[in-house]
N, C-alpha and C. Protein backbone atom coordinates (compact mmCIF):
# COMPACT_ATOMS: atom_id res chain seq x y z
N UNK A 1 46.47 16.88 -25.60
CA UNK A 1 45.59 15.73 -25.60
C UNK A 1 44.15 16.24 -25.66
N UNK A 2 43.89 15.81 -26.67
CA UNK A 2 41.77 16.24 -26.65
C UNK A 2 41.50 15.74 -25.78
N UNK A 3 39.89 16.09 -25.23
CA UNK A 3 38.93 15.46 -24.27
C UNK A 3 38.53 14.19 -24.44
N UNK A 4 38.40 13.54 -25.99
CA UNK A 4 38.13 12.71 -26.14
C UNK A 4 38.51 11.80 -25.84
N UNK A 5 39.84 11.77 -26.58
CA UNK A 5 41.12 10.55 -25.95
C UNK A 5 41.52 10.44 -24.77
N UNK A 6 41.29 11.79 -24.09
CA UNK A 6 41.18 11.93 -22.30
C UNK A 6 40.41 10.83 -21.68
N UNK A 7 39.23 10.94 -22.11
CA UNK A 7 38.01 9.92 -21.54
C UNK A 7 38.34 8.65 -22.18
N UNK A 8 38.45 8.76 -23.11
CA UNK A 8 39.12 7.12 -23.64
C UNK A 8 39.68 5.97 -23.04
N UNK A 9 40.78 6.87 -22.65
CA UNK A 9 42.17 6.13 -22.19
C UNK A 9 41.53 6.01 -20.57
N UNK A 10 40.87 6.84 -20.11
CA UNK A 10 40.44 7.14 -18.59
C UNK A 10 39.63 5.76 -18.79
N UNK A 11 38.70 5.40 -19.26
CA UNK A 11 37.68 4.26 -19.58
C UNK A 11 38.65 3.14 -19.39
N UNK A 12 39.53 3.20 -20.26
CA UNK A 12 40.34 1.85 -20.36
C UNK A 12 41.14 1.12 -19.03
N UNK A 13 41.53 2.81 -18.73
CA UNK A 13 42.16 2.21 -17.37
C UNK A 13 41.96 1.87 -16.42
N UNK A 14 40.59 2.89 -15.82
CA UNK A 14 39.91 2.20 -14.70
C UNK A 14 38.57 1.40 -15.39
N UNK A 15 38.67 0.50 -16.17
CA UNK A 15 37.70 0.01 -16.39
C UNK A 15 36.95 -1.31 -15.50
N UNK A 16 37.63 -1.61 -14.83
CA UNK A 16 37.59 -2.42 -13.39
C UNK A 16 36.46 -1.61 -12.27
N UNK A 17 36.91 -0.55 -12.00
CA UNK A 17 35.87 0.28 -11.42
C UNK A 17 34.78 0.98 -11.76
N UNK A 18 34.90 1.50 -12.84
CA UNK A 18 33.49 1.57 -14.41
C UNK A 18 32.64 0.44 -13.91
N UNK A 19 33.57 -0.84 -14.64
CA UNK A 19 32.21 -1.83 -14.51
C UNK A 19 31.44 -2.34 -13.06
N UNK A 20 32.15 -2.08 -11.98
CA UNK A 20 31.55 -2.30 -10.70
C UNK A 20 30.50 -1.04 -10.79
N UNK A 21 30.96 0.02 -10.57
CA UNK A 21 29.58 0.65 -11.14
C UNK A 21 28.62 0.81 -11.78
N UNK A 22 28.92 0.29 -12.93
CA UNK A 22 27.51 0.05 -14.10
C UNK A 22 27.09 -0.85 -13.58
N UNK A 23 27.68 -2.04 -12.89
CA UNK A 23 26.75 -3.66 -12.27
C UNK A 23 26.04 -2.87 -11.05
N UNK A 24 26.53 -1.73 -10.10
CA UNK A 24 25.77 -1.56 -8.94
C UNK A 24 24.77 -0.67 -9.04
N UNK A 25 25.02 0.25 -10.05
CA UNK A 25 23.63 0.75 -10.77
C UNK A 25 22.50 -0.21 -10.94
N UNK A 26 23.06 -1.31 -11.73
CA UNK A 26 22.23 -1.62 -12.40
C UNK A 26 21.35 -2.99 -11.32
N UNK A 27 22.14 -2.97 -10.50
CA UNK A 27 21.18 -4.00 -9.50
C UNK A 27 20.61 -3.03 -8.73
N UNK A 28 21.15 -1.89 -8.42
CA UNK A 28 19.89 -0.93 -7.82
C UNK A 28 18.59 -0.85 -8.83
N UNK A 29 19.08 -0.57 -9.51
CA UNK A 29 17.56 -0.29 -9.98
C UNK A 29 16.95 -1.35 -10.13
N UNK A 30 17.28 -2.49 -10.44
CA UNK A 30 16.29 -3.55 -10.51
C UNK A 30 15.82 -3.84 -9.30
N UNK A 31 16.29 -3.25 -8.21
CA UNK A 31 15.59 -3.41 -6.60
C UNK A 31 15.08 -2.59 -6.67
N UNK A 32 15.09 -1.50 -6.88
CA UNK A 32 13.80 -0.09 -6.92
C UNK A 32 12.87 -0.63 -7.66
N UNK A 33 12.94 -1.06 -8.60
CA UNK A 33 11.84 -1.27 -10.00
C UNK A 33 10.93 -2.71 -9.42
N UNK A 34 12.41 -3.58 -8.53
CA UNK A 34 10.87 -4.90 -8.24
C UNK A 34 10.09 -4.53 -6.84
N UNK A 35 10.53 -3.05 -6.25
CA UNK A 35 10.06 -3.34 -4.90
C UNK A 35 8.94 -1.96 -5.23
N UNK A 36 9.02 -1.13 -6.04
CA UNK A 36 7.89 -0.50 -6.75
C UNK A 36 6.98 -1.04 -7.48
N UNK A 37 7.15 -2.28 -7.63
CA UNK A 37 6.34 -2.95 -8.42
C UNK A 37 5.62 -3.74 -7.45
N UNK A 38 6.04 -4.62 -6.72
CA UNK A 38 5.81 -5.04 -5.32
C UNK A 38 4.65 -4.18 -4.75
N UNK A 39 5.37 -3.16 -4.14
CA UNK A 39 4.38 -2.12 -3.51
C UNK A 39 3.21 -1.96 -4.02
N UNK A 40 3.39 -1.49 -5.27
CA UNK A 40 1.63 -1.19 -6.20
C UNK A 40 0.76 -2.48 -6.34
N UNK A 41 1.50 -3.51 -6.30
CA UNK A 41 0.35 -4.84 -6.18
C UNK A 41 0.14 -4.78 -4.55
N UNK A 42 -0.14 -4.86 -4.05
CA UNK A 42 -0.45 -5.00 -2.41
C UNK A 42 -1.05 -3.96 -2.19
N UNK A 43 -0.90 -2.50 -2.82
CA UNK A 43 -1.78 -2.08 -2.28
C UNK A 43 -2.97 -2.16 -2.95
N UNK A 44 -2.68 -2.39 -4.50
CA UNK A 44 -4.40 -2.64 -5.17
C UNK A 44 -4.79 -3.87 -4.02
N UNK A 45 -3.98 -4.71 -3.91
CA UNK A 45 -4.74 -6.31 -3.19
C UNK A 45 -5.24 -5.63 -1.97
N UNK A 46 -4.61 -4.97 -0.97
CA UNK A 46 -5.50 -4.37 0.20
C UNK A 46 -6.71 -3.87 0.01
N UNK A 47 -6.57 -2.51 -1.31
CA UNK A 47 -7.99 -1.54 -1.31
C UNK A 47 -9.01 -2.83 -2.08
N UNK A 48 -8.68 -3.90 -2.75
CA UNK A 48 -9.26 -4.44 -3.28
C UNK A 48 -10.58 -5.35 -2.20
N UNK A 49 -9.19 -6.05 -1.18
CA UNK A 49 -9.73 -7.01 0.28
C UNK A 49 -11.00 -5.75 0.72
N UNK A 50 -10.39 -4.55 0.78
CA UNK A 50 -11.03 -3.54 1.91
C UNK A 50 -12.71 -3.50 1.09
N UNK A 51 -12.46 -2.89 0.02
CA UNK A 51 -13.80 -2.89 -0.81
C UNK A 51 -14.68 -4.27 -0.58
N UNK A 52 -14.24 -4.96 -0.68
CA UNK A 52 -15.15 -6.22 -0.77
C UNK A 52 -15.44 -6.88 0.36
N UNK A 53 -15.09 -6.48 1.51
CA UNK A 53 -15.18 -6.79 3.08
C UNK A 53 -16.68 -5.36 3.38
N UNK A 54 -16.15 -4.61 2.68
CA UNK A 54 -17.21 -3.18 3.28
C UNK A 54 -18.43 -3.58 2.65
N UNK A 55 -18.63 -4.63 0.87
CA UNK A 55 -19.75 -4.62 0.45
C UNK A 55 -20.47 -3.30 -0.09
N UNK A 56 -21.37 -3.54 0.36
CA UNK A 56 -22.43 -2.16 0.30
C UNK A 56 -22.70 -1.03 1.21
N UNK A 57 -21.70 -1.01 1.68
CA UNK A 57 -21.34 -0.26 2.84
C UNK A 57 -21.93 1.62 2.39
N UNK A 58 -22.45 1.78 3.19
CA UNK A 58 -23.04 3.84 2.51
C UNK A 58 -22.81 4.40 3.46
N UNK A 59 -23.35 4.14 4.80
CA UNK A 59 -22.55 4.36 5.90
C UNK A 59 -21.60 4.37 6.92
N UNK A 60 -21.18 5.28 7.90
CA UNK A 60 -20.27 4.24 8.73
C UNK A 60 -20.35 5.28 9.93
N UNK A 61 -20.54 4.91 11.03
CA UNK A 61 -20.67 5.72 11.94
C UNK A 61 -19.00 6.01 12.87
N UNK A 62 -18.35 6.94 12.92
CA UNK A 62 -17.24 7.26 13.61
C UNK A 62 -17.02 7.43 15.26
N UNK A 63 -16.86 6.71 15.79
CA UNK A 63 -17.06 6.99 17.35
C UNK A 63 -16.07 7.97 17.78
N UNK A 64 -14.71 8.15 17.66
CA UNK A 64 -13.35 9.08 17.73
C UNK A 64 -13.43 7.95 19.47
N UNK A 65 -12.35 7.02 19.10
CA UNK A 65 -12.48 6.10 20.61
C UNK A 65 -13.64 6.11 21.91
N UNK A 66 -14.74 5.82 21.63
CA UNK A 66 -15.64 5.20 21.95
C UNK A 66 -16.03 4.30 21.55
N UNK A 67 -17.35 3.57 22.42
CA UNK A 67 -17.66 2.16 21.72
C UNK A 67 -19.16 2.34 22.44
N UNK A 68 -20.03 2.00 21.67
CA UNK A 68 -21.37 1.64 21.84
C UNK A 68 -21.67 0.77 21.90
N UNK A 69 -22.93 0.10 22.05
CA UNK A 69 -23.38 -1.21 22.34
C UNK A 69 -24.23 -1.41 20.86
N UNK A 70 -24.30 -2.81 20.76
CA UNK A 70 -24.97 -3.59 19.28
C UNK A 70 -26.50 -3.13 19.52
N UNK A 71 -27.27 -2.53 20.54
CA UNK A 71 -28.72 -1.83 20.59
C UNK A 71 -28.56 -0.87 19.46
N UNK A 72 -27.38 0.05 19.69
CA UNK A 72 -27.38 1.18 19.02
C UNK A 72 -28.08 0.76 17.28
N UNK A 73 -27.79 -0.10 17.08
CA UNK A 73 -27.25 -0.30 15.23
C UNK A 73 -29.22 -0.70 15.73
N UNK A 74 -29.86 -1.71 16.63
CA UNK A 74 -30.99 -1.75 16.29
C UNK A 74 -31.75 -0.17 15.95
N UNK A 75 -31.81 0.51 16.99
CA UNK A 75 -32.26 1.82 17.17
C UNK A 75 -32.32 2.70 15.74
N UNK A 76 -31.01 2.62 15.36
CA UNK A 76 -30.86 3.25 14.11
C UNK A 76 -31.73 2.63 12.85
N UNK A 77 -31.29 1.36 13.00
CA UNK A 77 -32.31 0.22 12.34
C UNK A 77 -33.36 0.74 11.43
N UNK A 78 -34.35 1.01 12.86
CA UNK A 78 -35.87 1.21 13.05
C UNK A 78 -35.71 2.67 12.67
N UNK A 79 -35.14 3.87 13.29
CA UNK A 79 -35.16 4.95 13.18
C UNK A 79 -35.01 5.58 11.67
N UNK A 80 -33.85 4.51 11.27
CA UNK A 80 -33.67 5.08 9.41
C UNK A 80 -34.30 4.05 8.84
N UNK A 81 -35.28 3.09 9.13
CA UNK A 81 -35.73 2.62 8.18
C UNK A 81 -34.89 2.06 7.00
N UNK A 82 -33.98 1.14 7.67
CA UNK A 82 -32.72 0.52 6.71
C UNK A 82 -32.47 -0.32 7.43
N UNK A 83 -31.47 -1.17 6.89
CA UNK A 83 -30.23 -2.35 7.23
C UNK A 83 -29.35 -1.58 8.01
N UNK A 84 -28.83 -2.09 9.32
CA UNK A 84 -27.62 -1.51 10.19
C UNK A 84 -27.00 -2.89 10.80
N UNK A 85 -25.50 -3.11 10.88
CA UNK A 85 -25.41 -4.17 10.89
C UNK A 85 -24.16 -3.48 11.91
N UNK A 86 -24.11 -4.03 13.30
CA UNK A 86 -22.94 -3.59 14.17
C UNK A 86 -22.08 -4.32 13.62
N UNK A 87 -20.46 -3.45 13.73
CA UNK A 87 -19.16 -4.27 13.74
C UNK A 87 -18.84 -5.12 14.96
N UNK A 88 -19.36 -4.84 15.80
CA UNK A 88 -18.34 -5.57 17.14
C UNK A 88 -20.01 -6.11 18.15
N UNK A 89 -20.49 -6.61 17.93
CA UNK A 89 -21.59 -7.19 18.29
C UNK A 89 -21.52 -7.29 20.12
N UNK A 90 -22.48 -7.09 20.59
CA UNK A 90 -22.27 -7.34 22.38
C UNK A 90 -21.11 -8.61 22.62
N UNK A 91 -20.99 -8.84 23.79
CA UNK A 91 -20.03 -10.51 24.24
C UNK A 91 -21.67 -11.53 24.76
N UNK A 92 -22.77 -10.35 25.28
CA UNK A 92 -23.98 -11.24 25.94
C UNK A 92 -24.81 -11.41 24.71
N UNK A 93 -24.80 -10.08 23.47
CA UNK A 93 -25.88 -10.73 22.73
C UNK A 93 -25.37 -10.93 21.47
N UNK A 94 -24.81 -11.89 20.99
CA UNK A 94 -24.11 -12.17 19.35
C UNK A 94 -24.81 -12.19 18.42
C-alpha cells in the first residue's frame, strides 16, 4: 500500500474526528485573532486617554511614595518661572 492511499483511506475513515479538529482549530484562532485584536485597540484607547489627560505635560515630579503639599507646585512656580499645576491639591486649600 503507498503512503498516499495510506492517508487517503485514513482521511476517510476518521473523518468525523478530522473535522472536529479543523472546526477547533479554527474557532481557536478566531479567539486568538479577536482577542489580539481587542487588546491592540484598548491599548491605543488608554495611551491615547493618557496623552490627552497629561496635555502639555514636560514635567513630572516623582515622589517614590511620598506626598507633598500643593505649596510645593507654588514654590516651584515662582522658582522656574513657569506653569506648575499640583495633582492632588491640599483638602484646606483647593
Amino acid at each position: 500500500m503507498r503512503l498516499v492511499s495510506l492517508v487517503k483511506k485514513s482521511l476517510l475513515f476518521y473523518w468525523r474526528t478530522n473535522l472536529g479538529v479543523i472546526l477547533a482549530v479554527m474557532t481557536s484562532t478566531a479567539i486568538l485573532t479577536g482577542a489580539l485584536l481587542v487588546g491592540d485597540s484598548v491599548r491605543h484607547s488608554l495611551r491615547t486617554m493618557a496623552a490627552s489627560r497629561l496635555g502639555k505635560t514636560s514635567l513630572a515630579l516623582v515622589a517614590n511614595n511620598r506626598f507633598f503639599s500643593a505649596a510645593l507646585a507654588d514654590k516651584l512656580e515662582k522658582e522656574l518661572k513657569t506653569t506648575t499645576t499640583p495633582v492632588f491639591p491640599d483638602a484646606k486649600n483647593p
